[in-house]
Protein backbone atom coordinates (compact mmCIF):
# COMPACT_ATOMS: atom_id res chain seq x y z
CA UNK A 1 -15.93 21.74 -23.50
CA UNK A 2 -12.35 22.27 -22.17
CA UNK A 3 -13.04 21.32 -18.84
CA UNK A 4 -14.49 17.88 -20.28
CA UNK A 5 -11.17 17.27 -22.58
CA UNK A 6 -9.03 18.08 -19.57
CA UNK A 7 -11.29 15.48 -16.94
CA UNK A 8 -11.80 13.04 -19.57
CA UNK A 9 -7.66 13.20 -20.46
CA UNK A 10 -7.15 13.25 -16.74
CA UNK A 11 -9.08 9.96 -16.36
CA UNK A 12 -7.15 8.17 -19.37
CA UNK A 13 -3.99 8.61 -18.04
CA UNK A 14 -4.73 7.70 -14.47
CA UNK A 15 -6.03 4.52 -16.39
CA UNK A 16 -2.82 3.71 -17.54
CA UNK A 17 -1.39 3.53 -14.20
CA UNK A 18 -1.27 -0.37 -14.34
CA UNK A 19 0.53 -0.52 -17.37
CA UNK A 20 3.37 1.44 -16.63
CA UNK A 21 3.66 -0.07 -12.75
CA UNK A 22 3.72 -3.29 -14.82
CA UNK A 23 7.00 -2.59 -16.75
CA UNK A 24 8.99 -1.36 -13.10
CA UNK A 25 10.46 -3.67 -11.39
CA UNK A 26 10.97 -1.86 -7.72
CA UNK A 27 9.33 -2.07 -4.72
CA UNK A 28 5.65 -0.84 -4.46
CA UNK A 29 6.98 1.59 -1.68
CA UNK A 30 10.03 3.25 -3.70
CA UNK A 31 7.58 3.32 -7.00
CA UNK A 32 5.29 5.24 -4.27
CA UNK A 33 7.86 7.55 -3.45
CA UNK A 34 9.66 8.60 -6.58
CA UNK A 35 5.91 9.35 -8.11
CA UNK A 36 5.10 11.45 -5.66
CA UNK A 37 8.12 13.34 -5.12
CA UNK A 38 8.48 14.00 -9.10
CA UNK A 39 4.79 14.56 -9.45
CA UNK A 40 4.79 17.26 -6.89
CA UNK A 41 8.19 18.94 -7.95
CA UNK A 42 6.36 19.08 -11.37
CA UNK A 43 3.16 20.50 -10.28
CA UNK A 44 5.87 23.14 -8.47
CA UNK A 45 7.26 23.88 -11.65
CA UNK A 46 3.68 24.73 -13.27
CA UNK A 47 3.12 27.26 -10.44
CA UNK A 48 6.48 28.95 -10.88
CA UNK A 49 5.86 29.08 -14.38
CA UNK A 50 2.57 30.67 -14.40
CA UNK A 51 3.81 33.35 -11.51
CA UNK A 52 1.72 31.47 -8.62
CA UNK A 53 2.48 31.08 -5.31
CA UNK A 54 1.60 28.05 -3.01
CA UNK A 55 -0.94 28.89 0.14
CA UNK A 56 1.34 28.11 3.25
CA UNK A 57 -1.26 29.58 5.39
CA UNK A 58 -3.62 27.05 3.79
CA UNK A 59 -1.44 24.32 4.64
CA UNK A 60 -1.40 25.39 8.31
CA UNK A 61 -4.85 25.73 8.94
CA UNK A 62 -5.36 22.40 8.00
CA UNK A 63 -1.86 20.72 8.98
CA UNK A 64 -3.24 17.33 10.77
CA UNK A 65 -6.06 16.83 8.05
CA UNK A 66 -3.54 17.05 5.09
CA UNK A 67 -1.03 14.77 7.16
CA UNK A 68 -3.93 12.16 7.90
CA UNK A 69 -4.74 12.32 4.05
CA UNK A 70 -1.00 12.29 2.89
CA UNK A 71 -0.74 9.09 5.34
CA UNK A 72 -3.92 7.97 3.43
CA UNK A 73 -2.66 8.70 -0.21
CA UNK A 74 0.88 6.68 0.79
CA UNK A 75 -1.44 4.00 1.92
CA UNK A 76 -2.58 4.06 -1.30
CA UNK A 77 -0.50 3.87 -4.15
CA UNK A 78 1.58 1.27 -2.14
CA UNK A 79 -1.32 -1.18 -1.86
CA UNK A 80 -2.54 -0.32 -5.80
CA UNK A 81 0.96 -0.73 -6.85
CA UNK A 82 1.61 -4.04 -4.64
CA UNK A 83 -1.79 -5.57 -6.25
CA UNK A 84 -0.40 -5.41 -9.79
CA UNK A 85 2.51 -8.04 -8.53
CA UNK A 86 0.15 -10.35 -7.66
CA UNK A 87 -2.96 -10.39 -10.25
CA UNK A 88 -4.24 -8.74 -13.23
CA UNK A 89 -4.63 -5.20 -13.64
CA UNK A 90 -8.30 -5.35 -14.37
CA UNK A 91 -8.79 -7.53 -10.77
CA UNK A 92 -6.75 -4.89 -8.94
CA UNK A 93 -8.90 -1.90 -10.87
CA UNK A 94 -12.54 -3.61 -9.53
CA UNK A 95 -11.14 -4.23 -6.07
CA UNK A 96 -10.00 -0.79 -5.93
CA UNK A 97 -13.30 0.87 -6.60
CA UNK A 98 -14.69 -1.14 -3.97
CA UNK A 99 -13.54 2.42 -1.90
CA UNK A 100 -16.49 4.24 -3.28
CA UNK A 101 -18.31 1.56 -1.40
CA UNK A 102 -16.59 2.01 1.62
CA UNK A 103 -17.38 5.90 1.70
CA UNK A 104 -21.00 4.55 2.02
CA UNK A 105 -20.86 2.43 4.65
CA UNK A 106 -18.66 4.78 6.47
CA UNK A 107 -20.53 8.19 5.47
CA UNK A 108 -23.61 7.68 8.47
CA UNK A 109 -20.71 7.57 11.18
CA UNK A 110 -18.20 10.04 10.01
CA UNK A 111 -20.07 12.23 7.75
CA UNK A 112 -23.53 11.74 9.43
CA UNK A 113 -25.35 11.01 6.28
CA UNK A 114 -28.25 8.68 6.50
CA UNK A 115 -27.94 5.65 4.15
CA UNK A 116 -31.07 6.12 1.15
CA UNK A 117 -32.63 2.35 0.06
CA UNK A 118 -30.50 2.89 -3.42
CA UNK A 119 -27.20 3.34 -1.01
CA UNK A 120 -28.09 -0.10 0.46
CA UNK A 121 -28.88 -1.46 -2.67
CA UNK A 122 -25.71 -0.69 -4.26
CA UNK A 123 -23.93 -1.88 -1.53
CA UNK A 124 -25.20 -5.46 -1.53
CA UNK A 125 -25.06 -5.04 -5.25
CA UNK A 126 -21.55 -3.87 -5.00
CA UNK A 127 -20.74 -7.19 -2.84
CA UNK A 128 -22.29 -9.54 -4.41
CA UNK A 129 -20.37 -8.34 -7.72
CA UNK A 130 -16.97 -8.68 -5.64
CA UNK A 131 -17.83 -12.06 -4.17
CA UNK A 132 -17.80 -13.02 -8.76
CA UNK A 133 -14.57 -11.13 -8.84
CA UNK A 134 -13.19 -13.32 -6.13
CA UNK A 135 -14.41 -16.55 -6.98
CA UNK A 136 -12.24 -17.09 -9.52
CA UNK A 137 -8.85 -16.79 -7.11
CA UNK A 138 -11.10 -19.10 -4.92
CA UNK A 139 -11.41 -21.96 -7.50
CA UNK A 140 -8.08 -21.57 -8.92
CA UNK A 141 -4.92 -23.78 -7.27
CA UNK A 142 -3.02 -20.52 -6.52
CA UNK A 143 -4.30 -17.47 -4.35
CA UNK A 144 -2.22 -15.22 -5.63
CA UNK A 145 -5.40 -13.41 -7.67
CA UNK A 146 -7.42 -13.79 -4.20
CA UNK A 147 -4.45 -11.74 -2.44
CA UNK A 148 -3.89 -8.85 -5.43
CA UNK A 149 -7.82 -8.24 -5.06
CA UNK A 150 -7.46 -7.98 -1.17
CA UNK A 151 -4.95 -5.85 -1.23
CA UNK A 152 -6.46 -3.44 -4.04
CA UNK A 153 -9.01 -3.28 -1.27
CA UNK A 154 -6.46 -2.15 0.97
CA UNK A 155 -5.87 0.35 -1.71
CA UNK A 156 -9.50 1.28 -2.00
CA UNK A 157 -9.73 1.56 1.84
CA UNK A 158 -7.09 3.90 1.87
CA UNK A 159 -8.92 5.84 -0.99
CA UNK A 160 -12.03 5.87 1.09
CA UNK A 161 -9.77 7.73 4.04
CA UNK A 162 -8.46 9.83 1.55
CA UNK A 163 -11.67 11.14 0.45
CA UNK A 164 -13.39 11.26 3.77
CA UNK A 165 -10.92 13.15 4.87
CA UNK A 166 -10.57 15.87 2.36
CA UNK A 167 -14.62 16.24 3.01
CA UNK A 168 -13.33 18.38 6.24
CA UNK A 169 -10.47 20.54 4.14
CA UNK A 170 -13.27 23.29 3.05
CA UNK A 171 -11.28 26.03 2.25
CA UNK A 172 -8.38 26.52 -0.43
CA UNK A 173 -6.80 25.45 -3.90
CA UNK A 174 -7.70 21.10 -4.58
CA UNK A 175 -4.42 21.62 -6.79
CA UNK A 176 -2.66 23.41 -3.56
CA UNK A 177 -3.64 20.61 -1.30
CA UNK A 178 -2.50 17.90 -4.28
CA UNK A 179 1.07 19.48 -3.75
CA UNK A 180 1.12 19.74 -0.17
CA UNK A 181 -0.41 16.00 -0.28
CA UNK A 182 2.00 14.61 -2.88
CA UNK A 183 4.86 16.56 -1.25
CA UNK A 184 4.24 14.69 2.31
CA UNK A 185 3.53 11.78 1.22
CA UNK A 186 7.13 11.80 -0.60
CA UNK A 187 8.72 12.39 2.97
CA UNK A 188 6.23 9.88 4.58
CA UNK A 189 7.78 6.98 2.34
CA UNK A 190 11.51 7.98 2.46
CA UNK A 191 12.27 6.57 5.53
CA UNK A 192 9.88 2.97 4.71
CA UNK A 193 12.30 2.59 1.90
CA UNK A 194 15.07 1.99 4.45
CA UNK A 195 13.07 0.28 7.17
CA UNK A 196 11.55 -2.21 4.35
CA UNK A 197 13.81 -2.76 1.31
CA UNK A 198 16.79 -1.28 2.82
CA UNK A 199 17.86 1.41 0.78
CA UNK A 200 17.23 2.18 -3.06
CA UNK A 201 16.87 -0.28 -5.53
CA UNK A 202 16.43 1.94 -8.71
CA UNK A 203 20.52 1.45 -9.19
CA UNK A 204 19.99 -1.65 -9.92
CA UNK A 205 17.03 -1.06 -12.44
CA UNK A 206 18.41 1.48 -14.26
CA UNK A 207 15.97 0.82 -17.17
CA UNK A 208 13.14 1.17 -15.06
CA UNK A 209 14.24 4.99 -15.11
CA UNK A 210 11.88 5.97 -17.98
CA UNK A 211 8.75 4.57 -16.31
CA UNK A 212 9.37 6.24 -13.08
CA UNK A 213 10.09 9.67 -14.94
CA UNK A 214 6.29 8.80 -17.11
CA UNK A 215 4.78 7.51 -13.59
CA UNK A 216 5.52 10.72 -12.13
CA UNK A 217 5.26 13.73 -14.68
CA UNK A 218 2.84 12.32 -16.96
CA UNK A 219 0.54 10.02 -14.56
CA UNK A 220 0.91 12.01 -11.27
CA UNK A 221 1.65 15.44 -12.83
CA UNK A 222 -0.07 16.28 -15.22
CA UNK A 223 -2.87 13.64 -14.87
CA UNK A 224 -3.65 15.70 -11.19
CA UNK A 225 -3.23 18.96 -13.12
CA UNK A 226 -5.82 18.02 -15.66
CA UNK A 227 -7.97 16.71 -12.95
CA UNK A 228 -8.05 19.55 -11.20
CA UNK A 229 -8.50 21.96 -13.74
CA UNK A 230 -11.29 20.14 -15.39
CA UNK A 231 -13.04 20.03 -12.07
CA UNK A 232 -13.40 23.78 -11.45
CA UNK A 233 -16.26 24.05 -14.04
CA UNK A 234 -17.83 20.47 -14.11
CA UNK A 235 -20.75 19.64 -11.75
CA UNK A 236 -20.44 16.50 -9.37
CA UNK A 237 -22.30 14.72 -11.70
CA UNK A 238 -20.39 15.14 -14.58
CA UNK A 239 -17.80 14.59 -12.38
CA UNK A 240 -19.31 11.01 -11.26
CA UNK A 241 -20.39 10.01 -14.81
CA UNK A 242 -16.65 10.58 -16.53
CA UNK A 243 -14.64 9.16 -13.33
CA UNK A 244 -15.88 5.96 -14.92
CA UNK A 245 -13.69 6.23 -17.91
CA UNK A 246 -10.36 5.36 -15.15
CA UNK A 247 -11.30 1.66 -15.00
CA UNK A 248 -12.70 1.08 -18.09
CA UNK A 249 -9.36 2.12 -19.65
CA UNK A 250 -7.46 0.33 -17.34
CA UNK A 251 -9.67 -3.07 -18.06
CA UNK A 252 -9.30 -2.31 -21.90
CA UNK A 253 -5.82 -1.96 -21.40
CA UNK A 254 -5.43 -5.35 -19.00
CA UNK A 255 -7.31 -7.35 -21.70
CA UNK A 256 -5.78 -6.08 -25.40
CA UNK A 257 -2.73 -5.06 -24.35
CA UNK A 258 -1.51 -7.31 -21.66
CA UNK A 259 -3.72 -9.60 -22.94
CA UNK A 260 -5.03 -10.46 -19.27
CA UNK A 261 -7.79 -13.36 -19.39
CA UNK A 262 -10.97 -12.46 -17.86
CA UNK A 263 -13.67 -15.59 -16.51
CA UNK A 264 -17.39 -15.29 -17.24
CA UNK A 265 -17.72 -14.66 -13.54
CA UNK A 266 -15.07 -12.14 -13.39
CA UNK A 267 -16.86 -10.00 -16.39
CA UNK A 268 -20.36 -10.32 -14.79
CA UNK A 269 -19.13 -9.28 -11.18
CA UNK A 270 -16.72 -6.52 -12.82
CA UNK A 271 -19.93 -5.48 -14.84
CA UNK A 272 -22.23 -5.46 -11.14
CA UNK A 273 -19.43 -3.72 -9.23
CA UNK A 274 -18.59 -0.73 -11.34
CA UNK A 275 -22.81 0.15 -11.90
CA UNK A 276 -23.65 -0.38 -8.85
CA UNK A 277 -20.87 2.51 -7.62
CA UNK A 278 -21.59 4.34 -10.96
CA UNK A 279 -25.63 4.55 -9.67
CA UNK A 280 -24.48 4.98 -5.71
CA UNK A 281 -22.81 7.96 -6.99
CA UNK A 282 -25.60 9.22 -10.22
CA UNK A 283 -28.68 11.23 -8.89
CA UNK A 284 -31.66 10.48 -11.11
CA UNK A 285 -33.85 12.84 -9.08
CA UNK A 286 -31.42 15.79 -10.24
CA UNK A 287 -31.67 14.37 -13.93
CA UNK A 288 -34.76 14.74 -13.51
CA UNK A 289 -35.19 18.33 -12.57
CA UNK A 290 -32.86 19.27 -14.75
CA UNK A 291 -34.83 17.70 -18.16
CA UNK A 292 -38.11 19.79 -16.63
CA UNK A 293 -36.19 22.95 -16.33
CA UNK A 294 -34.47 22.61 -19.95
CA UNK A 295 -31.15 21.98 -19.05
């Protein structure tokens, strides 16, 4: 039951991601950067605190996959957080979990993994749901929704590497490679700030402070410590199943909060999109077994 409270709490907080990128006015990049550094200091902190020590020999082992992943998780953020300046947070939220998609179509050339009829299914499913999403950008004067959702894809793209990628890390700590992976990805951005916006910004937006502090203890922090530590004794479907509470949050929050209009189209292609990952991901053959052997 603890492990559920800590995924479940993991997944609300990561849902509120939007809302809090929504109230800092900085550059997707140096947003990137500060929540990663502070999120990975913090996660530091934890370790010193309970007297554990971070597995260097883990990191080298695995040096270039953890750097292609870091490069990944930059990728990222910068693309989620870029989406929110341009459309809603529930558009950006349903182009970003177009990624689980992506690992499908991707999965029989890096992974090897033969596509099943229900993977194909969901993926048609999954585009047809987008093309809804999309449409509404399309019949609108300005683009600007068209180009959040796009870019969210970016986002989920970069996801998809993310995951794929950690597929091939087999041994050691998730929370170990989260620091090492946050950590990098800090350094990875530093010199982007420069190259892009030309220096730091946050001077300037002094009452954004407060929402990068949140951003990066509360949403990167502790939201990765609680997702971590819920995972050790949750199966990957329970896993699967509560992952699903991320976007609905985030679309509950986009439409009562923010209050964020949604189109008929937009709720039936949101509704398409997120079941038809939801059912790429749910196993009803292990449901199955596991009703016949009592579980």
């Amino acid at each position: 039951m603890k492990s559920v409270v800590q995924f479940i709490s993991s997944m609300i907080i990561f849902g509120m991601i939007g809302l809090i990128i929504k109230q800092i006015k900085l550059s997707s990049i140096e947003i990137a950067m500060f929540s990663s550094f502070i999120g990975s200091t913090f996660l530091i902190l934890i370790y010193i605190l309970r007297n554990k020590r971070l597995d260097f020999s883990f990191l080298k082992n695995y040096k270039w996959l953890i750097i292609i992943s870091s490069f990944a998780l930059a990728g990222n953020w910068v693309f989620l957080f870029q989406s929110y300046q341009y459309t809603s947070i529930s558009n950006a939220t349903l182009g970003y979990y177009f990624g689980p998609i992506i690992v499908l179509l991707l999965s029989p050339f890096i992974l090897k993994e033969a596509l099943s009829k229900k993977s194909i299914l969901c993926i048609v499913a999954s585009l047809i749901g987008l093309i809804f999403i999309l449409s509404n950008g399309f019949l609108q004067p300005g683009l600007n929704d068209v180009l959040g959702i796009l870019i969210s894809m970016l986002a989920g793209s970069c996801y998809a590497c993310l995951m794929l990628t950690n597929k091939f890390i087999k041994q050691g700590s998730r929370l170990d490679l989260t620091v090492f992976q946050l950590g990098i990805t800090a350094l990875i951005l530093l010199p982007f700030i420069f190259l892009v916006g030309g220096g730091f910004e946050i001077h300037t937006q002094i009452s954004a402070v407060p929402f990068i502090i949140f951003l990066g203890i509360i949403n990167t922090g502790i939201g990765f410590w609680l997702f971590f530590s819920g995972m050790e004794k949750l199966n990957g479907q329970h896993i699967a199943l509560l992952s699903y509470i991320d976007p609905l949050v985030a679309i509950f929050i986009s439409g009562l909060i923010l209050r964020e209009q949604f189109t008929f189209l937009q709720i039936i292609g949101g509704i398409i999109l997120i079941s038809s990952t939801f059912l790429s991901e749910f196993s009803f053959k292990r449901l199955k077994m596991k009703r016949k052997q009592g579980f």
